[in-house]
PDB file of N, CA and C in Angstrom:
ATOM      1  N   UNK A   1     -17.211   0.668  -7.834  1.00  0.00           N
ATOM      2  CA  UNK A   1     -16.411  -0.197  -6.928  1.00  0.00           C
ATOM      3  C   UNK A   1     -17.044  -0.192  -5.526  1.00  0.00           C
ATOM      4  N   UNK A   2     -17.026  -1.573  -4.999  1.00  0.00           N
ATOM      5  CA  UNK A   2     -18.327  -1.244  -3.619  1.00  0.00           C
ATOM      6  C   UNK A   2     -16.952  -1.044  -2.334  1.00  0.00           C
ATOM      7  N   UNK A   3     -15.686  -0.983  -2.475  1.00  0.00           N
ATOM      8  CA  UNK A   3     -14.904  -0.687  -1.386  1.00  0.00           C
ATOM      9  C   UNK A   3     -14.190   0.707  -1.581  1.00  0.00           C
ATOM     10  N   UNK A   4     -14.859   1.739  -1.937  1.00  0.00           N
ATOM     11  CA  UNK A   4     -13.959   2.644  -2.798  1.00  0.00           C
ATOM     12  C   UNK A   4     -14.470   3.809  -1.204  1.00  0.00           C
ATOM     13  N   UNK A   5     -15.372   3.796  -0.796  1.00  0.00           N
ATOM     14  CA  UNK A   5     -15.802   4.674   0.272  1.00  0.00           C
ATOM     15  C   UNK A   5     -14.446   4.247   1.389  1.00  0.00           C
ATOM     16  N   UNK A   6     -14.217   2.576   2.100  1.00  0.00           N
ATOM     17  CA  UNK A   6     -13.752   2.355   2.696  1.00  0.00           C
ATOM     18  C   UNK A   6     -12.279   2.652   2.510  1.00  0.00           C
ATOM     19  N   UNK A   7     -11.445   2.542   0.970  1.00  0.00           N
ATOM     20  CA  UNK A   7     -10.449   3.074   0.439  1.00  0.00           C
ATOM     21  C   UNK A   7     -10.157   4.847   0.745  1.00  0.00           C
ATOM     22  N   UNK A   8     -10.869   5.079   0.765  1.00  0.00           N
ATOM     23  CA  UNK A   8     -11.298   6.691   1.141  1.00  0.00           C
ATOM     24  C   UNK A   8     -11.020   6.700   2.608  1.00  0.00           C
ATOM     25  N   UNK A   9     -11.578   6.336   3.170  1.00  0.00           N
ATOM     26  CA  UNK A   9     -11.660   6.544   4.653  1.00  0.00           C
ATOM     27  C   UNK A   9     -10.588   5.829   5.394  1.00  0.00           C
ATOM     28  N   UNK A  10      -9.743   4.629   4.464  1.00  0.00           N
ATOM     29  CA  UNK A  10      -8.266   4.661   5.189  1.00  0.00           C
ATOM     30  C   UNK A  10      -7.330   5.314   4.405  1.00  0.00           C
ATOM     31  N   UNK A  11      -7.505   6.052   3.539  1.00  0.00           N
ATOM     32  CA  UNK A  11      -6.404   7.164   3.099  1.00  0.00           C
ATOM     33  C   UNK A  11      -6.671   8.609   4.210  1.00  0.00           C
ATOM     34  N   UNK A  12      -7.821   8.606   4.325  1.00  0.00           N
ATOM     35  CA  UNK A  12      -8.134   9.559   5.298  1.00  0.00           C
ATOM     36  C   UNK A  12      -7.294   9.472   6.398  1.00  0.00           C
ATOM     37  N   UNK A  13      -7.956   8.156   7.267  1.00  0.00           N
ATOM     38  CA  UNK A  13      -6.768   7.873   8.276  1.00  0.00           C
ATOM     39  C   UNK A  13      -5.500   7.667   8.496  1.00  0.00           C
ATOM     40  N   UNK A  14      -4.735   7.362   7.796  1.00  0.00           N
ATOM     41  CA  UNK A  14      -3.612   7.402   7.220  1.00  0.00           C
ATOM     42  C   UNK A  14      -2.768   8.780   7.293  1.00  0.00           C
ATOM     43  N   UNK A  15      -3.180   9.783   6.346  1.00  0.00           N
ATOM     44  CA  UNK A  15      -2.912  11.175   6.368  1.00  0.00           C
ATOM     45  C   UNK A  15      -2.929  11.727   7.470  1.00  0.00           C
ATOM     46  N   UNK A  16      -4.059  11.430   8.162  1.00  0.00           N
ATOM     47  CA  UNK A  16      -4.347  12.282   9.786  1.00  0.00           C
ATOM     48  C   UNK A  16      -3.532  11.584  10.642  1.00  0.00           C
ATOM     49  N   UNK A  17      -3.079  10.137  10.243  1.00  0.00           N
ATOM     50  CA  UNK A  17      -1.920   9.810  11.441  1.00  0.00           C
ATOM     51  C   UNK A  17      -0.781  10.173  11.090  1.00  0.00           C
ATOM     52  N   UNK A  18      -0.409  10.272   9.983  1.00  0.00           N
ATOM     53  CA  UNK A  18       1.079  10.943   9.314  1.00  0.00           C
ATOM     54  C   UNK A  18       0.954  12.068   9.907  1.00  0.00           C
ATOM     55  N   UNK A  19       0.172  12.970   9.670  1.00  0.00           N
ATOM     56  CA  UNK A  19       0.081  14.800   9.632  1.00  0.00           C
ATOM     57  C   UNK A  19       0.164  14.960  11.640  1.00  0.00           C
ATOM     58  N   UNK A  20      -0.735  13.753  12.520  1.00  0.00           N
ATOM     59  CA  UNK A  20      -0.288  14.075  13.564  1.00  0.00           C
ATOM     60  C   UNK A  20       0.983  13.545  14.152  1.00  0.00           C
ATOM     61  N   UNK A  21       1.500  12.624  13.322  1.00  0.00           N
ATOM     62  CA  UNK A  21       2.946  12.085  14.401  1.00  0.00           C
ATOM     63  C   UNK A  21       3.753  13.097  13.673  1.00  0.00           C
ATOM     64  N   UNK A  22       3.826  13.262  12.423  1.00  0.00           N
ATOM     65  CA  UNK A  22       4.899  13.984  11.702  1.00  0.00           C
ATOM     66  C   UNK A  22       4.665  15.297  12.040  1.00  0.00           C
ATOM     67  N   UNK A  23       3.552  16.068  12.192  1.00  0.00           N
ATOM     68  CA  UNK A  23       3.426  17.554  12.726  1.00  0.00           C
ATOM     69  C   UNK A  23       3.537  17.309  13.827  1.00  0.00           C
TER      70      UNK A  23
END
C-alpha cells in the first residue's frame, strides 16, 4: 500500500495529541 507510511505517521500524531491534551 503506497499510503500506509503516511497512515502510520497520522496515527502517530494522533496518539501524541490525545496522550498530550489527555495527560
Amino acid at each position: 500500500m503506497p499510503g500506509k507510511r503516511q497512515f502510520v505517521l497520522c496515527v502517530l500524531l494522533l496518539c501524541n495529541l490525545s496522550a498530550g491534551r489527555g495527560g
